[in-house]
N, C-alpha and C. Protein backbone atom coordinates (compact mmCIF):
# COMPACT_ATOMS: atom_id res chain seq x y z
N UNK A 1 13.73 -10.42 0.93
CA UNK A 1 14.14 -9.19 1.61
C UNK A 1 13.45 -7.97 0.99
N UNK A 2 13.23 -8.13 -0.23
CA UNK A 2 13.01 -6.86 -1.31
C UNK A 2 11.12 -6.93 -0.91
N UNK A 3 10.65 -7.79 -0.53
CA UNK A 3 9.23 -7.97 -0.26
C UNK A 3 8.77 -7.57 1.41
N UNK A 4 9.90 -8.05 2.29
CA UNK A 4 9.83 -7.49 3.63
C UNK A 4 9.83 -5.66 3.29
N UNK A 5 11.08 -5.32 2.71
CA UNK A 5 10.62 -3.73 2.71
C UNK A 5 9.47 -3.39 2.12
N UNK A 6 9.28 -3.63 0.79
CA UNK A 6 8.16 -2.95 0.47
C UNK A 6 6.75 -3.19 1.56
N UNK A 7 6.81 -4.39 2.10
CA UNK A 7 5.68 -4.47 3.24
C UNK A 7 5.98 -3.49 4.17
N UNK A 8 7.05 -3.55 4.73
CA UNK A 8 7.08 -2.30 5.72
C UNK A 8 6.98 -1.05 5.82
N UNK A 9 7.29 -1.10 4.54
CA UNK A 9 6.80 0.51 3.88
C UNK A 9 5.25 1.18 3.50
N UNK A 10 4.54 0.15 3.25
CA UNK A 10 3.42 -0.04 2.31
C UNK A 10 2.33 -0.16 3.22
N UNK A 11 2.37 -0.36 3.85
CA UNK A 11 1.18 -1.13 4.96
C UNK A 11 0.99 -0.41 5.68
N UNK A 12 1.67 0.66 6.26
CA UNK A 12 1.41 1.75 7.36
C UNK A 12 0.69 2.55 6.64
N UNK A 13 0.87 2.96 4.86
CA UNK A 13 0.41 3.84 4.42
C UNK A 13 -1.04 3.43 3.70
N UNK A 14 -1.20 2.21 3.34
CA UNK A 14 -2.55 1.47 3.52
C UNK A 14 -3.83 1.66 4.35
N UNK A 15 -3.03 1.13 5.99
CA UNK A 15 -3.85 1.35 6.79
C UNK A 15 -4.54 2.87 6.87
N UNK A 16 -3.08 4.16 6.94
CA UNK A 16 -3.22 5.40 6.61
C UNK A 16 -4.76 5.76 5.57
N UNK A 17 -4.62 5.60 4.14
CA UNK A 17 -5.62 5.74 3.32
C UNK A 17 -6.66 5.05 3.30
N UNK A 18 -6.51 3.58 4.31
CA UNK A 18 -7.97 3.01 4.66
C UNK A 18 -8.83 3.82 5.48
N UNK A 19 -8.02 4.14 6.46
CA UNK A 19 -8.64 4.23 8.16
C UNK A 19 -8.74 6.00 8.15
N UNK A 20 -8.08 6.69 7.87
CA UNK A 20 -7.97 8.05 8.19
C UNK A 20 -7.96 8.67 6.66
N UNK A 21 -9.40 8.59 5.54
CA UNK A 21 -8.81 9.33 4.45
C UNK A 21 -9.51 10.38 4.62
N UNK A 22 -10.07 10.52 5.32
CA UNK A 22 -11.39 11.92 5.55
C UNK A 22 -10.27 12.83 6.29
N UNK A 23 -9.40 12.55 7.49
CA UNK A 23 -8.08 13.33 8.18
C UNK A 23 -7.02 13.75 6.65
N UNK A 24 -6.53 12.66 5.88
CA UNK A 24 -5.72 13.47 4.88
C UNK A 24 -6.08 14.22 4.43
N UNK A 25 -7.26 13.37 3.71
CA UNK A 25 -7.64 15.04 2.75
C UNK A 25 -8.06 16.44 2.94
N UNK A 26 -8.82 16.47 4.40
CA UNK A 26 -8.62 17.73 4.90
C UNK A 26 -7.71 18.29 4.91
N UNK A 27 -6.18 17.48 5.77
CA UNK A 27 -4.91 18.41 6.22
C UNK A 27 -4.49 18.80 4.68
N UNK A 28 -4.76 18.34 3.88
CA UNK A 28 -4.20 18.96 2.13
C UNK A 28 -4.98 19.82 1.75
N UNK A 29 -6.20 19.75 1.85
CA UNK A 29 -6.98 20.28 1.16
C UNK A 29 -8.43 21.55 1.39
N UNK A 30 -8.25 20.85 3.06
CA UNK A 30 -9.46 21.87 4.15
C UNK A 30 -10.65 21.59 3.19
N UNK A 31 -11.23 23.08 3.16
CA UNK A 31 -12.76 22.96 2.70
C UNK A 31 -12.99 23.03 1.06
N UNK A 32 -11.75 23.36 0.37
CA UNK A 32 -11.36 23.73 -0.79
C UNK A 32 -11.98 22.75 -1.97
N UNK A 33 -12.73 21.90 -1.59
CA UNK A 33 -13.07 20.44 -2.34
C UNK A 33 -14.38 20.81 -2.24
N UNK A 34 -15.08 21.27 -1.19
CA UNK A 34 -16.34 21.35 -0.95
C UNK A 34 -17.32 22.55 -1.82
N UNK A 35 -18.09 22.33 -2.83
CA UNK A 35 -18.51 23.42 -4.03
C UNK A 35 -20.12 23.09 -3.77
N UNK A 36 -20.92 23.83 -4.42
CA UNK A 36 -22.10 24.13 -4.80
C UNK A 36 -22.90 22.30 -5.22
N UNK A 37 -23.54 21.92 -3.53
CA UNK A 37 -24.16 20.41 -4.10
C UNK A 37 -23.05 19.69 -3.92
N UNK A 38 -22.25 19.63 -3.71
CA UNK A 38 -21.36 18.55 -3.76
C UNK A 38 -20.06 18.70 -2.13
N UNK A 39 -19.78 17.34 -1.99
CA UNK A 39 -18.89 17.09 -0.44
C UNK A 39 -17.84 16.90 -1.28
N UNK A 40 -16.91 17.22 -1.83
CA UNK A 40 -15.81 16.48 -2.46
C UNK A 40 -14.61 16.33 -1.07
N UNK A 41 -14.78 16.64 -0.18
CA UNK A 41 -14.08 15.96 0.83
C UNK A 41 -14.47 15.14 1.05
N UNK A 42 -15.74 14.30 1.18
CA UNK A 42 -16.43 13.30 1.07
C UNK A 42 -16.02 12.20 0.09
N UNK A 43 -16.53 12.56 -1.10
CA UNK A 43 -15.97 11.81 -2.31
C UNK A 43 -14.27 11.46 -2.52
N UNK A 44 -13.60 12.22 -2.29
CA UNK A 44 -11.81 12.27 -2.57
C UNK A 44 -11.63 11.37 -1.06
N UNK A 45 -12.18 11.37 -0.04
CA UNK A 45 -11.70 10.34 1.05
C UNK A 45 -12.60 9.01 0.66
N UNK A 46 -13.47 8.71 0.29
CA UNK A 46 -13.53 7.32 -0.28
C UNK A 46 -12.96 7.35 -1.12
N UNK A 47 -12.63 7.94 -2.18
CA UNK A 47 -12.01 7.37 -3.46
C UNK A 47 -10.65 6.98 -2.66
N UNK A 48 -10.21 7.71 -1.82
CA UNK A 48 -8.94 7.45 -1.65
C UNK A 48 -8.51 6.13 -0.62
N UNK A 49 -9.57 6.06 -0.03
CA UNK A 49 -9.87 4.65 0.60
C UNK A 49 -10.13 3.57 -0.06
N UNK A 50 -11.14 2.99 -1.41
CA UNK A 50 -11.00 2.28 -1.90
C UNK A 50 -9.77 2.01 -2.84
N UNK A 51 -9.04 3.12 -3.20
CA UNK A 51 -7.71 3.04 -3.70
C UNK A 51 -6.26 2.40 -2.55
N UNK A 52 -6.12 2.70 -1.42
CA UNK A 52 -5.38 2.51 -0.81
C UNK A 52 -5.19 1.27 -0.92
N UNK A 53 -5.73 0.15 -0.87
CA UNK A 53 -5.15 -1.38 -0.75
C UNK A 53 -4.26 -1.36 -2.49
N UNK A 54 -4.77 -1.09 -2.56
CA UNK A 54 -4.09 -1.29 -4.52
C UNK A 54 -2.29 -0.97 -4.14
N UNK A 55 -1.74 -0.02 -3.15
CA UNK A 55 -0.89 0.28 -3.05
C UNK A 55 0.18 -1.11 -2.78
N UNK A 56 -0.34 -1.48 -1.52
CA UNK A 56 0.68 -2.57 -1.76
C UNK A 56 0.77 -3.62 -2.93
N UNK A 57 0.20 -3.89 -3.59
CA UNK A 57 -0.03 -4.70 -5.04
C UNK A 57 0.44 -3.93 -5.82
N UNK A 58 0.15 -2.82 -6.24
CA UNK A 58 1.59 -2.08 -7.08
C UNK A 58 3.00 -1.99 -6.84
N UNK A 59 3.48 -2.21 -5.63
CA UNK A 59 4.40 -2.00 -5.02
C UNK A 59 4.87 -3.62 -5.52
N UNK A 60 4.68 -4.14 -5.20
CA UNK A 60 5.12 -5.87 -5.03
C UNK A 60 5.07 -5.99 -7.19
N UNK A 61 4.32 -5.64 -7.56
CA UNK A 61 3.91 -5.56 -8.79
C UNK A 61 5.61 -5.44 -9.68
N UNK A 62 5.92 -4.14 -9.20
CA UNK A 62 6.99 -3.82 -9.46
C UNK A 62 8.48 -4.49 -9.50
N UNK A 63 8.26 -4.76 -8.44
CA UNK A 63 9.05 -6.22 -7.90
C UNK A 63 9.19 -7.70 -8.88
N UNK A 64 8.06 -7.97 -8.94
CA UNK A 64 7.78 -8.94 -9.72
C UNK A 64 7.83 -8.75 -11.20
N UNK A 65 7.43 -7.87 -11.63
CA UNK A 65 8.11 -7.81 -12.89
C UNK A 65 9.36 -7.37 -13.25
N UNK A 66 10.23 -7.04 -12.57
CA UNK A 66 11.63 -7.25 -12.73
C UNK A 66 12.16 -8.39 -12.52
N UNK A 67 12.05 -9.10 -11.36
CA UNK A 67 12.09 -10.69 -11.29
C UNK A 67 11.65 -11.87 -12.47
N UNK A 68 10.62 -11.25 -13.32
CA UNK A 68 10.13 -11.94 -14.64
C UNK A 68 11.08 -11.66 -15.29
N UNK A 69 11.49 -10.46 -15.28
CA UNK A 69 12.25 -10.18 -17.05
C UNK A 69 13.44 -10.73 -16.39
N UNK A 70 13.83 -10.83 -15.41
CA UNK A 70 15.57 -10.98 -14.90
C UNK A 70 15.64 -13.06 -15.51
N UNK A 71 14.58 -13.21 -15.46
CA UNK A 71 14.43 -14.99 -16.33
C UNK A 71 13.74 -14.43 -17.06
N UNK A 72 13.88 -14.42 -18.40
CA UNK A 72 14.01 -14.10 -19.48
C UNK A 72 12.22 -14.20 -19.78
N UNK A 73 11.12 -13.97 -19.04
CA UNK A 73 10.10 -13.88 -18.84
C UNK A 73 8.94 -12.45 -18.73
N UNK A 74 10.00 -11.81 -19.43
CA UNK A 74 9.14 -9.85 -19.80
C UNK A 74 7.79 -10.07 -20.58
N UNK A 75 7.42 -11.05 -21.07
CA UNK A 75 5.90 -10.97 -21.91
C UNK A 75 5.13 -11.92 -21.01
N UNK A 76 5.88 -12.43 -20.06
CA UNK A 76 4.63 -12.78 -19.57
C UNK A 76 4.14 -11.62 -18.54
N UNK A 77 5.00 -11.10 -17.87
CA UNK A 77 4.65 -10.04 -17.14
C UNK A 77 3.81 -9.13 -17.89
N UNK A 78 4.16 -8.45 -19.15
CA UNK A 78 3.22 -7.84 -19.55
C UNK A 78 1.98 -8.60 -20.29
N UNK A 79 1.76 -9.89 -20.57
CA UNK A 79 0.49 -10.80 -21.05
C UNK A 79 -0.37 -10.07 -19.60
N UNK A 80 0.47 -11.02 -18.48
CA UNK A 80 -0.51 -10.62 -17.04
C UNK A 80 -1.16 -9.03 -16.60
N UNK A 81 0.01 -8.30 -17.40
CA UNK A 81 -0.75 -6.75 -17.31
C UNK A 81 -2.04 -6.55 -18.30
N UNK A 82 -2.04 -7.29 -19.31
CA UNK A 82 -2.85 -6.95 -20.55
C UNK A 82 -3.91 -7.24 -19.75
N UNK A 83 -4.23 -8.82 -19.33
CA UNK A 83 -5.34 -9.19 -19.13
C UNK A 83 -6.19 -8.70 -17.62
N UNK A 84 -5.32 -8.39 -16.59
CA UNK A 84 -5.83 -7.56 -16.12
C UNK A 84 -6.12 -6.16 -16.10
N UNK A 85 -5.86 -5.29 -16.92
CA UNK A 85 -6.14 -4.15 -17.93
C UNK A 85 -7.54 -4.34 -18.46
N UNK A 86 -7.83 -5.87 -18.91
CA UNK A 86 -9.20 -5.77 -19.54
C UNK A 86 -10.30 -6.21 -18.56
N UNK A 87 -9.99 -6.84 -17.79
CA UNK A 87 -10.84 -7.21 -16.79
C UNK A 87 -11.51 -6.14 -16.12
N UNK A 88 -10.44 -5.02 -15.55
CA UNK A 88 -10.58 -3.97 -15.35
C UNK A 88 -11.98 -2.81 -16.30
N UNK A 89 -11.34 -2.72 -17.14
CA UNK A 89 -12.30 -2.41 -17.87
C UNK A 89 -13.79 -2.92 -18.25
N UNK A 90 -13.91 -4.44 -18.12
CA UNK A 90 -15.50 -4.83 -18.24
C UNK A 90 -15.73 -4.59 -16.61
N UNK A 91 -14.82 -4.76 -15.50
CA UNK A 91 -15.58 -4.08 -14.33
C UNK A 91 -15.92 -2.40 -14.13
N UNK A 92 -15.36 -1.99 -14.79
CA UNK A 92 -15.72 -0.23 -15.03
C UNK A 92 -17.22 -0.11 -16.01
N UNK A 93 -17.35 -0.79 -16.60
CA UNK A 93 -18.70 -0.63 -17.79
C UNK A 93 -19.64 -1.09 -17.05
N UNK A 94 -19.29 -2.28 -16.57
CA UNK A 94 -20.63 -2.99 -16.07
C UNK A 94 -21.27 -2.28 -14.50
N UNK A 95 -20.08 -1.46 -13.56
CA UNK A 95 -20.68 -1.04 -12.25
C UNK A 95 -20.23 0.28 -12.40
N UNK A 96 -19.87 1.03 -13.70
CA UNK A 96 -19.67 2.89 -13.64
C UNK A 96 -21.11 3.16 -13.54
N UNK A 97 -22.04 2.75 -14.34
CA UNK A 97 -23.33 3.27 -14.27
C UNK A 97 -24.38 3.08 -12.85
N UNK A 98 -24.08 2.27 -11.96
CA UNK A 98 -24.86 2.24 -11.13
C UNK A 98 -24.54 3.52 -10.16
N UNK A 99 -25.53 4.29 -9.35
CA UNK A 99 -25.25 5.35 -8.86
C UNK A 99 -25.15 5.31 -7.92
N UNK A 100 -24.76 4.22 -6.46
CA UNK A 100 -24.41 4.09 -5.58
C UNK A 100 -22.78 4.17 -5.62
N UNK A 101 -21.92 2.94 -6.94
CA UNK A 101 -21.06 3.22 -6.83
C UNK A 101 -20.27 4.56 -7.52
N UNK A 102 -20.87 4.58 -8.89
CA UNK A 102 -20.68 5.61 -9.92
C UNK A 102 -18.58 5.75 -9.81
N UNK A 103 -18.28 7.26 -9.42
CA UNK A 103 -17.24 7.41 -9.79
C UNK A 103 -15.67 6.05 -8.37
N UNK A 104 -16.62 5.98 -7.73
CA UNK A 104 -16.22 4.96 -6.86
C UNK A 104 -15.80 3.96 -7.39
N UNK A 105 -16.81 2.99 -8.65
CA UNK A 105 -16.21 1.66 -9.42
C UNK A 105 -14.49 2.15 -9.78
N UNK A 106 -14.10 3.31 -10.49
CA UNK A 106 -13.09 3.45 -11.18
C UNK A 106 -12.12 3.12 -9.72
N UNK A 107 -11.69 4.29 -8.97
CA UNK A 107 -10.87 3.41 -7.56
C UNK A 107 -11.03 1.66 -7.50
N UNK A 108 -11.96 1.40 -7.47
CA UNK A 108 -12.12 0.02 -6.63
C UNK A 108 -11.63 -1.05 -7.86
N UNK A 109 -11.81 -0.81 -9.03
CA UNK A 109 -11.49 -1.17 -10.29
C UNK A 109 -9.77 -1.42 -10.89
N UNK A 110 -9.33 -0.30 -10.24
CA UNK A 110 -7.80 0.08 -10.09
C UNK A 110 -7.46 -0.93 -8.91
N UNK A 111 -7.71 -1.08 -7.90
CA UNK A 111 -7.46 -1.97 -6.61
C UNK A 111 -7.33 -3.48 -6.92
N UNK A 112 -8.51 -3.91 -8.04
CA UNK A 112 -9.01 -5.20 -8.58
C UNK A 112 -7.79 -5.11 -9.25
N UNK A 113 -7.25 -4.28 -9.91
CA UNK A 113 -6.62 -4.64 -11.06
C UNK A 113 -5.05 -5.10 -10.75
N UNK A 114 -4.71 -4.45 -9.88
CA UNK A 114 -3.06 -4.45 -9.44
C UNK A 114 -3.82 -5.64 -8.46
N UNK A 115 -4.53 -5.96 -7.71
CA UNK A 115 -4.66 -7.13 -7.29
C UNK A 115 -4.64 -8.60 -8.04
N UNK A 116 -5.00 -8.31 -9.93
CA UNK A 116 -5.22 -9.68 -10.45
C UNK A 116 -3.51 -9.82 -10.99
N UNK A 117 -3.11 -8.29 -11.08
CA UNK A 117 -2.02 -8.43 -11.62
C UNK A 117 -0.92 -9.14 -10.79
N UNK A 118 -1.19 -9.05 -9.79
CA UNK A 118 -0.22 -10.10 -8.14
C UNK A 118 -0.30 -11.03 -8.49
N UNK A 119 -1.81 -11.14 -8.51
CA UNK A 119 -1.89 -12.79 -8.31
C UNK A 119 -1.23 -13.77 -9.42
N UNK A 120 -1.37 -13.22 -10.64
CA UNK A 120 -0.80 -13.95 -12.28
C UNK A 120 0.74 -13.94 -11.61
N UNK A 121 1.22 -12.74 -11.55
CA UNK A 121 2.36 -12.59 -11.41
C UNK A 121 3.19 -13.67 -10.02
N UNK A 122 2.11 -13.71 -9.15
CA UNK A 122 2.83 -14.33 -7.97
C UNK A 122 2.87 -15.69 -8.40
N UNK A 123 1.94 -16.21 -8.90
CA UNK A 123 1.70 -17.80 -9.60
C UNK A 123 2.84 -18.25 -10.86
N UNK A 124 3.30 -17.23 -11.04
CA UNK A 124 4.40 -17.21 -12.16
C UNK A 124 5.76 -17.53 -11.28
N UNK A 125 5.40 -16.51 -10.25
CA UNK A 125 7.15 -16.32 -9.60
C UNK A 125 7.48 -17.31 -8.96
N UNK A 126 6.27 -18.10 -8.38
CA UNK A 126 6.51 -19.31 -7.66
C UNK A 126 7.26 -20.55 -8.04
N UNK A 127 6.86 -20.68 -9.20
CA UNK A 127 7.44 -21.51 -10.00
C UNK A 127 9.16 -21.38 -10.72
N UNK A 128 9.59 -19.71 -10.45
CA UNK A 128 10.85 -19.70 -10.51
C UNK A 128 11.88 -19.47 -9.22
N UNK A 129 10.75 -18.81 -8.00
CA UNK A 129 11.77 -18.51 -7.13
C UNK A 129 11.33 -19.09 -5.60
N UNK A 130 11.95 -19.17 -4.92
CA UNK A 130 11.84 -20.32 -3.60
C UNK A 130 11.35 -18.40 -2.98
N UNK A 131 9.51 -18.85 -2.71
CA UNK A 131 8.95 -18.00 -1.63
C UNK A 131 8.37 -18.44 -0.62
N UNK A 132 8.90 -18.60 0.37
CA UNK A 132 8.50 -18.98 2.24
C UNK A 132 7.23 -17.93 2.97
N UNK A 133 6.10 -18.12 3.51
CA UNK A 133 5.45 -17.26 4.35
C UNK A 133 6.36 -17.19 5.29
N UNK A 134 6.39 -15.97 6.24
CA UNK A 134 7.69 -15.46 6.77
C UNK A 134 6.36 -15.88 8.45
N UNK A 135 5.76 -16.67 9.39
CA UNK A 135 5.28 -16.36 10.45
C UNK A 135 5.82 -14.97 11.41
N UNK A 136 6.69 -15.32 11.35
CA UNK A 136 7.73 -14.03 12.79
C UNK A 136 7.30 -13.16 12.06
N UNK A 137 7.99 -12.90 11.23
CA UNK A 137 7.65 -11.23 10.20
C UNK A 137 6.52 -10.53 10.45
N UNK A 138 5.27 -11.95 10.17
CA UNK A 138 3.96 -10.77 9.53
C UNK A 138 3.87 -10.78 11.31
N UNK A 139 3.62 -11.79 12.46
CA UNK A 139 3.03 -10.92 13.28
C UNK A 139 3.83 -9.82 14.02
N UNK A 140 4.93 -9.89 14.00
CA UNK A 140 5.74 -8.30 14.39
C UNK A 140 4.96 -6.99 13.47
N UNK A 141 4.70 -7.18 11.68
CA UNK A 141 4.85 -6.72 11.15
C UNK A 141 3.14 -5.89 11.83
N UNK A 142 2.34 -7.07 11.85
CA UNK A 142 1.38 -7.02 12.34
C UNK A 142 1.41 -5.70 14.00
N UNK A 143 2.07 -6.19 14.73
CA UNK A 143 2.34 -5.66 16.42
C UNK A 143 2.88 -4.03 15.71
N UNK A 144 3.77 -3.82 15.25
CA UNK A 144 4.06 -2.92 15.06
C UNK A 144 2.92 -1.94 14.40
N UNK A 145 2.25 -1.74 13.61
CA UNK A 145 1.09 -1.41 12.84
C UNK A 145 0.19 -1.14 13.97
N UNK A 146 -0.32 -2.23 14.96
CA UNK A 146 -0.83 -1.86 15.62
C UNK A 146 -0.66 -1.11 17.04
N UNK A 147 0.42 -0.80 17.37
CA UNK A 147 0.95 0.36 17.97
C UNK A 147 0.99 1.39 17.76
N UNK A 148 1.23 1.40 16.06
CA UNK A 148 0.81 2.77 15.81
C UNK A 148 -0.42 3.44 15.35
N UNK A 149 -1.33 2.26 15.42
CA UNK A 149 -2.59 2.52 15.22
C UNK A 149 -3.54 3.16 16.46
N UNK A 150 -3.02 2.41 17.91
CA UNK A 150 -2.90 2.94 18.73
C UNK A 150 -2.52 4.04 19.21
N UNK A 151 -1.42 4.52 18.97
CA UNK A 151 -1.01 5.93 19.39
C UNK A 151 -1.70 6.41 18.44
N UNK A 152 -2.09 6.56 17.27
CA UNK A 152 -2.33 7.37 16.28
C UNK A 152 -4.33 7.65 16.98
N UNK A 153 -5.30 6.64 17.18
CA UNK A 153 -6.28 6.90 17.96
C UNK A 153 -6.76 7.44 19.33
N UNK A 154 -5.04 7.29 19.86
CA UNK A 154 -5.05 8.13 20.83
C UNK A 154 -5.03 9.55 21.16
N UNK A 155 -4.60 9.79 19.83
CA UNK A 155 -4.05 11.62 19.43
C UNK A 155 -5.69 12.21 18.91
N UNK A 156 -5.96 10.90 17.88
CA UNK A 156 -7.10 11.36 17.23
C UNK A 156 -8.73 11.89 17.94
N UNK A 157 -8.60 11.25 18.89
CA UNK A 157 -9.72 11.16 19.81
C UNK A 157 -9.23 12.68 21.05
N UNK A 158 -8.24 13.60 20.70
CA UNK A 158 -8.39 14.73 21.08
C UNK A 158 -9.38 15.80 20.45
N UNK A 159 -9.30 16.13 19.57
CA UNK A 159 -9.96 17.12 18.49
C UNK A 159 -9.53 16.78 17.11
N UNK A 160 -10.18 17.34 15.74
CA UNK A 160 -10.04 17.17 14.64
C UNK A 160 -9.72 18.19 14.03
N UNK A 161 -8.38 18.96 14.33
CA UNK A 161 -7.96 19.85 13.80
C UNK A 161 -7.09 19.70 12.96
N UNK A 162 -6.28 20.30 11.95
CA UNK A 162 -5.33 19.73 11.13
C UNK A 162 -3.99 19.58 12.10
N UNK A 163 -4.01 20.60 13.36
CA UNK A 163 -2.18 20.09 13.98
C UNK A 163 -2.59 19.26 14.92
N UNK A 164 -3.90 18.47 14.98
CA UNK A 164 -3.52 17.49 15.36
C UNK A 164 -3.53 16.26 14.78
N UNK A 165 -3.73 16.43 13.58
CA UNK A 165 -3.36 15.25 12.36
C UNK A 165 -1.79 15.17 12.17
N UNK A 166 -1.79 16.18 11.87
CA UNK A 166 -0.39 16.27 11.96
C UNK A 166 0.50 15.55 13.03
N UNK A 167 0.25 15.67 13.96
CA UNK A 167 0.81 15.26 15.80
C UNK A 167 0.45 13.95 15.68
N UNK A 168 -0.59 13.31 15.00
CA UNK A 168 -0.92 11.89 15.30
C UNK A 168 -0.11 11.66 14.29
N UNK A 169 0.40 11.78 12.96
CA UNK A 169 1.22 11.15 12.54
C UNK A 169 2.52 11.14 12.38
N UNK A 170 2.67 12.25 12.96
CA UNK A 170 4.69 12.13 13.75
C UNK A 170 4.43 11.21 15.01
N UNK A 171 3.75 11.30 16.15
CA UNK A 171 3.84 10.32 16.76
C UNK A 171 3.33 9.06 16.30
N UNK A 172 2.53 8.45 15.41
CA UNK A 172 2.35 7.22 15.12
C UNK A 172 3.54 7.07 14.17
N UNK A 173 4.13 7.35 13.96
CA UNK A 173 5.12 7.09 12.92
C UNK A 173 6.56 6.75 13.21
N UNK A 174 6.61 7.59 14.48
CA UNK A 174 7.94 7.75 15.63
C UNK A 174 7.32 6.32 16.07
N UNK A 175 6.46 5.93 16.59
CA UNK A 175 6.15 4.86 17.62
C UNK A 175 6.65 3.28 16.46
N UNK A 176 6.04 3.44 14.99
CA UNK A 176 6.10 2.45 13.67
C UNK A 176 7.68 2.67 13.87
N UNK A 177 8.44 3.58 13.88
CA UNK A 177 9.82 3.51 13.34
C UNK A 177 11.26 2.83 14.71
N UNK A 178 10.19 2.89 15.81
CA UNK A 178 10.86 2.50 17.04
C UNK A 178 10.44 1.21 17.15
N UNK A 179 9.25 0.69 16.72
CA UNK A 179 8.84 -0.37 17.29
C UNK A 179 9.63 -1.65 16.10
N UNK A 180 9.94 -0.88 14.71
CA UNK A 180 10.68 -1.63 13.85
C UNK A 180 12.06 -2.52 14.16
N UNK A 181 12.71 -1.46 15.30
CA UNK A 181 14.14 -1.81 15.60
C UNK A 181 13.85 -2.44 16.72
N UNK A 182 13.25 -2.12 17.71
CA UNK A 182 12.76 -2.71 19.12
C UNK A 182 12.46 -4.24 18.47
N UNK A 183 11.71 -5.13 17.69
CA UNK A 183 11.17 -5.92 17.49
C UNK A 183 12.18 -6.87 16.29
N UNK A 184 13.06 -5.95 15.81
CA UNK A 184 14.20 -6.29 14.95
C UNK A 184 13.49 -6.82 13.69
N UNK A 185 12.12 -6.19 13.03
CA UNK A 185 11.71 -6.79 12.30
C UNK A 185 12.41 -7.10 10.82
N UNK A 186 13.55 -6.97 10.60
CA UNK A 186 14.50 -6.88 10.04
C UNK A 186 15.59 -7.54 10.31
N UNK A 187 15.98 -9.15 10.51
CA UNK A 187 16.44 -9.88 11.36
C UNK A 187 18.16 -9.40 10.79
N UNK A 188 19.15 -10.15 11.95
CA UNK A 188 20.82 -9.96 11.32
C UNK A 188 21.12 -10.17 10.04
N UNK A 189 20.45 -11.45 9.56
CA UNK A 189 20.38 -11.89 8.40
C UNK A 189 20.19 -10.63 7.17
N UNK A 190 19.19 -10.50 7.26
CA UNK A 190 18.46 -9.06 6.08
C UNK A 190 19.65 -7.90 6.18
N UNK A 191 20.04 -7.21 7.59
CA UNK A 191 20.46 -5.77 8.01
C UNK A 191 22.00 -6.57 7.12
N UNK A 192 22.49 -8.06 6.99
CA UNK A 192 24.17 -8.01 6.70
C UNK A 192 23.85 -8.10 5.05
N UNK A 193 22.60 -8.54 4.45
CA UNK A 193 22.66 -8.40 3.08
C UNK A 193 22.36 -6.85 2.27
N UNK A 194 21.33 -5.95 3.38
CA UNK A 194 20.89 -4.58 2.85
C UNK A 194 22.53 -4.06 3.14
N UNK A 195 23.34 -4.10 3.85
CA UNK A 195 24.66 -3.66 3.94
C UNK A 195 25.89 -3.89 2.92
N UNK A 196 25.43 -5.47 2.88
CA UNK A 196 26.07 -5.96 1.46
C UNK A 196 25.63 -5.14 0.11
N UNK A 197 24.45 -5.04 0.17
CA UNK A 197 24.16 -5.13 -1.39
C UNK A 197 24.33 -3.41 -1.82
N UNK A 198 24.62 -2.32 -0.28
CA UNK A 198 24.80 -1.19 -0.78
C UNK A 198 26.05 -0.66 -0.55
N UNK A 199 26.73 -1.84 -0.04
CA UNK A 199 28.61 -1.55 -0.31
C UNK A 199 28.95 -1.48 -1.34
N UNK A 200 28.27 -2.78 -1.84
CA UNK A 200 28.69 -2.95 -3.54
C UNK A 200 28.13 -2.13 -4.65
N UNK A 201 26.67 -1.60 -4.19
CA UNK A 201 26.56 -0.58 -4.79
C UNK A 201 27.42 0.37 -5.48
N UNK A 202 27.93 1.05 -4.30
CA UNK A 202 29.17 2.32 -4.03
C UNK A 202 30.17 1.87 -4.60
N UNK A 203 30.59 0.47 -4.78
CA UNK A 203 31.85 0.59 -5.25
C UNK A 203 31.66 0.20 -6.52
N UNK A 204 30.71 -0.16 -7.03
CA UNK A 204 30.04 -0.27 -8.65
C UNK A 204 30.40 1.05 -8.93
């Protein structure tokens, strides 16, 4: 359940920093990046694109190492952080200097890294906790995403102004947050335990 949300959460904003980082960073930032020789609206929307996948792997990351320490398993979670920490680092030495990628390796490096850190971590969890591929889930999870990828190219392909960045992502977001309940991607099952588990909350 705790992995369905963070997917549902995580993945819209993925696609977001994959697909549209040249639209964010403008609506934040306009021309204010852009100096003497240099596009840094340019640069800050790839960086922020090769960073975006890392998001859901931090997210799940999090997850999983509470699930380690909750079985009495906190060093391995952090062994798995160490060693992808260093991996990280001989991929920063060995591709910082080339000047195609230059300040680019560091993003993409960060992405690698919360990615090796999943993987140790997921290979760990398996072995303590019963994890099922969910079919129904991902392709709703899938349908939904792409509806709002849809509306969101539909807005986009008006002009490239900031209110209409803006407009594409209240309506792609309205369309992600309707199409969630429409599709029940969140079956009876999940909605009677997220209910459970924040009754008891409250009365904790």
């Amino acid at each position: 359940l705790a992995i369905k949300i963070i997917l549902i959460i995580t993945v819209p904003c993925v696609i977001g920093f994959s697909l549209f980082p040249d639209r964010l960073i403008s609506l934040l930032y306009g021309s204010r990046l852009n100096g003497y020789n240099l596009n840094g609206l340019k640069i800050a929307s790839k960086i922020m694109a090769f960073s975006g996948i890392g998001v859901i792997f931090l997210s799940i990351n999090q997850l999983y190492s509470s699930c380690l320490q909750a079985v009495e398993l906190r060093y391995t979670a952090v062994k798995n952080l160490t060693i992808a920490v260093a991996i990280k680092f001989v991929f920063e030495i060995i591709f910082l200097p080339y000047k195609n990628l230059n300040i680019y390796a560091l993003a993409l490096a960060n992405s690698a890294c919360y990615l090796l850190v999943f993987v140790l971590n997921h290979l760990e969890i398996k072995n303590h906790f019963e994890l099922r591929f969910n079919f129904t889930f991902t392709a709703k999870l899938i349908l939904c995403n792409a509806l709002m990828l849809l509306t969101m190219f539909c807005v986009f392909s008006a002009n490239n102004s900031g209110i209409n960045t803006l407009i594409a992502l209240g309506l792609g977001g309205g369309v992600y947050l309707c199409s969630i309940f429409i599709f029940n991607l969140l079956n009876k099952q999940d909605s009677a335990k997220l209910k459970f588990k924040m009754k008891n909350k409250t009365q904790n």
